[in-house]
C-alpha atoms as a PDB file:
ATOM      1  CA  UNK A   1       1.806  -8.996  -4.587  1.00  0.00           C
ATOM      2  CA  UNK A   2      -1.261  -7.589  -2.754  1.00  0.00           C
ATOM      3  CA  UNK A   3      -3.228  -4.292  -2.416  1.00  0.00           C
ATOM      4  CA  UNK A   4      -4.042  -2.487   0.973  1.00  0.00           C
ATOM      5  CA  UNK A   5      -6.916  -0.114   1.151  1.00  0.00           C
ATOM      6  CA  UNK A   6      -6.628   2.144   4.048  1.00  0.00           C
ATOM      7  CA  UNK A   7      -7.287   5.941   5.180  1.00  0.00           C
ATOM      8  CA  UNK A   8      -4.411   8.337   3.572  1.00  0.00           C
ATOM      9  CA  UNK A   9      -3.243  10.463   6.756  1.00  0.00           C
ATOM     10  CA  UNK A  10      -2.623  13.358   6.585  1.00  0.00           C
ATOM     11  CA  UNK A  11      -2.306  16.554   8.597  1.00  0.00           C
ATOM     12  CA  UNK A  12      -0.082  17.040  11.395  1.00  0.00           C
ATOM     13  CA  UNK A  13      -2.613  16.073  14.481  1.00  0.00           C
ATOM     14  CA  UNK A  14      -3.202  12.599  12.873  1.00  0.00           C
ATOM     15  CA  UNK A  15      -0.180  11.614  11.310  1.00  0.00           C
ATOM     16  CA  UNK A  16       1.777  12.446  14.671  1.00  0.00           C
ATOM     17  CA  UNK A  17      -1.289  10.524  16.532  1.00  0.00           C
ATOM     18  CA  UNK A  18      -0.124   7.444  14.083  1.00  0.00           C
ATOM     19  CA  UNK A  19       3.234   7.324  14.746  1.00  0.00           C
ATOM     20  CA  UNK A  20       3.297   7.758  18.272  1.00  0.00           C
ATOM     21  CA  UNK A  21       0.722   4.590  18.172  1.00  0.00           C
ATOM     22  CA  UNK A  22      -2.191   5.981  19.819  1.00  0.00           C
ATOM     23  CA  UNK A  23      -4.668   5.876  16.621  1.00  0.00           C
ATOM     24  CA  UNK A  24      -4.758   2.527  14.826  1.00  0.00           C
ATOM     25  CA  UNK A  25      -5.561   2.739  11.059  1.00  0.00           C
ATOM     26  CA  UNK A  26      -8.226   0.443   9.805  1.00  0.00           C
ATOM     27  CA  UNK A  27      -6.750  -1.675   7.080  1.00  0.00           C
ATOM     28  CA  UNK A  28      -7.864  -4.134   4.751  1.00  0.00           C
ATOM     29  CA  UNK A  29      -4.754  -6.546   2.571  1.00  0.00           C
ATOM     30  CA  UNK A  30      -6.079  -8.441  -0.539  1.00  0.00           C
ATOM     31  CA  UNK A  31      -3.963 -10.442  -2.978  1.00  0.00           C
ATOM     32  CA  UNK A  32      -4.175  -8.837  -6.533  1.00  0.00           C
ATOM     33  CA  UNK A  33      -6.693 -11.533  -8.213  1.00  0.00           C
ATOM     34  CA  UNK A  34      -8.586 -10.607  -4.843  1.00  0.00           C
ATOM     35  CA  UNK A  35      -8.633  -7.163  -5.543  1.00  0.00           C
ATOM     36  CA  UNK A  36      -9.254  -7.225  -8.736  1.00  0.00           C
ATOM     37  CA  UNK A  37     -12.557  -8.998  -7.779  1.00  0.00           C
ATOM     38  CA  UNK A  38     -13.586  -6.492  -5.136  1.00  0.00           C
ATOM     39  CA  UNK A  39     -12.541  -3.394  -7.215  1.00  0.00           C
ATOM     40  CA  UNK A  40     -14.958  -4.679  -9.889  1.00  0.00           C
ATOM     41  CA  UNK A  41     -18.285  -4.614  -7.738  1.00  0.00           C
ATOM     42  CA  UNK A  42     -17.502  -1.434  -6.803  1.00  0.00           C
ATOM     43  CA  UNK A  43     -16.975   0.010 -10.375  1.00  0.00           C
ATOM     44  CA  UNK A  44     -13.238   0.198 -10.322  1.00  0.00           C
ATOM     45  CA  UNK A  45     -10.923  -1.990 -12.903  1.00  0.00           C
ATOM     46  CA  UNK A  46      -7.250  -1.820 -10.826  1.00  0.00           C
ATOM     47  CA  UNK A  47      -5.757  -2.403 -14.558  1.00  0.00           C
ATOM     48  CA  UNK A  48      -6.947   0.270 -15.949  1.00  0.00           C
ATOM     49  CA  UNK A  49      -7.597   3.219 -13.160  1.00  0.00           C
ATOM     50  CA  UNK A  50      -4.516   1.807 -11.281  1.00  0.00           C
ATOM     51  CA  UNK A  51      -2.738  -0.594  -8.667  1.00  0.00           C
ATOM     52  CA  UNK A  52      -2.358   3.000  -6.838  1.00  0.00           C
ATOM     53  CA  UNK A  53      -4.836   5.222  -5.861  1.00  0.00           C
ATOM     54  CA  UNK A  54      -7.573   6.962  -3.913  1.00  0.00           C
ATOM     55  CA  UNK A  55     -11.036   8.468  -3.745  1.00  0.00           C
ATOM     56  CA  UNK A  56     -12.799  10.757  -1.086  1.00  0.00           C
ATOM     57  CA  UNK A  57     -14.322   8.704   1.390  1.00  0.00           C
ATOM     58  CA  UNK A  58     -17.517   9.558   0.542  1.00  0.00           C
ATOM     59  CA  UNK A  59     -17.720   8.547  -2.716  1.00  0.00           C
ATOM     60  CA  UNK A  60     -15.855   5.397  -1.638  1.00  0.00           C
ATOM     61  CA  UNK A  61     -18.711   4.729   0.949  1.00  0.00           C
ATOM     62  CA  UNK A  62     -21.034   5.439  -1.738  1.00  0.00           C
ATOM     63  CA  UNK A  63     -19.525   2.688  -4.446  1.00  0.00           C
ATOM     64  CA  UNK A  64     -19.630  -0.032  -1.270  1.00  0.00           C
ATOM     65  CA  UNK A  65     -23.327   1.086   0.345  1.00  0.00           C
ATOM     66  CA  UNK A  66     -24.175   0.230  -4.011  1.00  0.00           C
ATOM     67  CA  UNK A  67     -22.340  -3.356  -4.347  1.00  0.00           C
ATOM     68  CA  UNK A  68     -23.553  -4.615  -0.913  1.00  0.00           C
ATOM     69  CA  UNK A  69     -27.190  -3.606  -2.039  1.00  0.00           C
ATOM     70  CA  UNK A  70     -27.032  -4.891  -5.477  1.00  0.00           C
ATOM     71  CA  UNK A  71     -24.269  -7.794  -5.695  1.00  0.00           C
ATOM     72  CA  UNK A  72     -25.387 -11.619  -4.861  1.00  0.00           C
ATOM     73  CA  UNK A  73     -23.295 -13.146  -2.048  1.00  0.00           C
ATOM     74  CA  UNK A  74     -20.123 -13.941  -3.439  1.00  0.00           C
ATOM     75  CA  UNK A  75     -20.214 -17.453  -4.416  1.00  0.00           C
ATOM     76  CA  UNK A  76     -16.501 -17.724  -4.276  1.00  0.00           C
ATOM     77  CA  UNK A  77     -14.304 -19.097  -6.837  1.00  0.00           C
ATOM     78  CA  UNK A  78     -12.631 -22.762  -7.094  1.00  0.00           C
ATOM     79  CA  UNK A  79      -8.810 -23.667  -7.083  1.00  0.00           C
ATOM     80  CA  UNK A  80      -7.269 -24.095 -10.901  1.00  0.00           C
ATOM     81  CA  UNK A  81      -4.676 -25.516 -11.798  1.00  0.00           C
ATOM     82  CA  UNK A  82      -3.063 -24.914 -15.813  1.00  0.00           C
ATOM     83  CA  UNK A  83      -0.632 -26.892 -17.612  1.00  0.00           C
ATOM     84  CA  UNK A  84       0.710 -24.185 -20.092  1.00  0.00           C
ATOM     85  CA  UNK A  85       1.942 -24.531 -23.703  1.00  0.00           C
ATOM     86  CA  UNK A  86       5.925 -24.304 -22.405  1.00  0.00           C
ATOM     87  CA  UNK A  87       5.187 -26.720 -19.296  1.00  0.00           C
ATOM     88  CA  UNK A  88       4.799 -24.033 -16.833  1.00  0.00           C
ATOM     89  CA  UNK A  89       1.993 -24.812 -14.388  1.00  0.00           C
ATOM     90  CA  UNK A  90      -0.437 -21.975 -13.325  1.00  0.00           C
ATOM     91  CA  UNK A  91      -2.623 -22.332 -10.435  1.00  0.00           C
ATOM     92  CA  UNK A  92      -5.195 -19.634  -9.079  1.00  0.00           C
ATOM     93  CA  UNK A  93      -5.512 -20.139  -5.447  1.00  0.00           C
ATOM     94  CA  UNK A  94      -9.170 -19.530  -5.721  1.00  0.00           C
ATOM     95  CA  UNK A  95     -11.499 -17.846  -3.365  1.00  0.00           C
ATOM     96  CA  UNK A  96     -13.734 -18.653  -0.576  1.00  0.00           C
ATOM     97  CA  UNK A  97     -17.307 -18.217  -0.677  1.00  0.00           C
ATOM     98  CA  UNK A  98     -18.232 -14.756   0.857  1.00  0.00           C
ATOM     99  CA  UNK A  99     -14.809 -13.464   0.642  1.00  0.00           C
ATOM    100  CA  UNK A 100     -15.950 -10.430  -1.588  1.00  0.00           C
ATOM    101  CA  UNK A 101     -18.708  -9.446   0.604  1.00  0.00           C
ATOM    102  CA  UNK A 102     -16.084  -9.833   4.211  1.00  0.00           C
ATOM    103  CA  UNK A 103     -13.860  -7.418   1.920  1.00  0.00           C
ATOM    104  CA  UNK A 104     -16.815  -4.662   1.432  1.00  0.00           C
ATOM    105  CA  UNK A 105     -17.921  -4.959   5.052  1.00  0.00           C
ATOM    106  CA  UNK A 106     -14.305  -4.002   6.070  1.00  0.00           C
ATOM    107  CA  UNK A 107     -13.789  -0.982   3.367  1.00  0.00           C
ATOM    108  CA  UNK A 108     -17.409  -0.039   4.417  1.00  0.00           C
ATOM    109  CA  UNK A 109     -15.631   0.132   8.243  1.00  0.00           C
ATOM    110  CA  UNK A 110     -12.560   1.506   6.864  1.00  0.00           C
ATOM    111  CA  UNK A 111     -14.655   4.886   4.823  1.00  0.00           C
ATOM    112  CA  UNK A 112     -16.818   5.055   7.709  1.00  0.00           C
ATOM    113  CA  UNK A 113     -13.269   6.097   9.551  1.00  0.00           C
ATOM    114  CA  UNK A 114     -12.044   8.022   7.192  1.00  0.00           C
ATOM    115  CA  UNK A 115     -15.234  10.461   7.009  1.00  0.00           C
ATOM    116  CA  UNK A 116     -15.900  10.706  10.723  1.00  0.00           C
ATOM    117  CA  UNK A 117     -11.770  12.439  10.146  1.00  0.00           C
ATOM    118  CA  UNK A 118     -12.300  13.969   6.974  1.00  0.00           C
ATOM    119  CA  UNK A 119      -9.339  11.703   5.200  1.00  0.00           C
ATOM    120  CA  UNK A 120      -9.331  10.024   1.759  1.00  0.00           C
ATOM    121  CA  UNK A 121      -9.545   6.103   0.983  1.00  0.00           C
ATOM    122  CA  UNK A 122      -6.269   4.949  -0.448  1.00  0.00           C
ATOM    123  CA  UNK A 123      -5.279   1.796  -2.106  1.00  0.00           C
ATOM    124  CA  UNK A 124      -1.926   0.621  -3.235  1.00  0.00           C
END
């Protein structure tokens, strides 16, 4: 499974300006453990708040502006691999070093969007 965070659309002007294909939506696709990772530096625990859902762009912005300022670069996260107690093997794919601070760079983009049209940050 993965999460996308995008701009909701809404309103007639812009929705019809994305499906006719003249207005690209900025986009950003994480697997879950990824977003899980990213949601947490910006004060947001996906298990609890929700797989689904949204917040004004601005406040979105402000949660990202915070973590870039305050979080160490992301030293990533190493590849495990779990024998577990019925023989089923789990393995976390890991993640490169950085990857959480690529990720708020392209939400940052992605609010920065969404303000300039007066849309909401959505993630689902």
């Amino acid at each position: 499974m993965s999460i996308t965070v995008e701009p909701t659309v809404y309103g007639t002007t812009l929705w019809q300006q994305v499906s006719d294909g003249t207005l690209e939506l900025p986009s950003r696709n994480m697997s879950n453990s990824n977003a899980s990772a990213v949601f947490a530096v910006l004060g947001i625990d996906l298990e609890l708040d929700g797989w689904c859902g949204g917040l004004d762009a601005t406040d979105m912005l402000g949660r990202v502006l915070i973590a870039l300022a305050v979080n160490p670069v992301d030293a990533g996260m190493p590849q495990t691999e779990e024998q577990g107690e019925r023989g089923a093997t789990m393995i976390e794919c890991g993640r490169r070093p950085g990857y959480i601070d690529e990720a708020l760079l392209d939400i940052r983009e992605i609010c920065n969007w969404a303000r300039e049209r007066g849309v909401e940050v959505q993630w689902a």
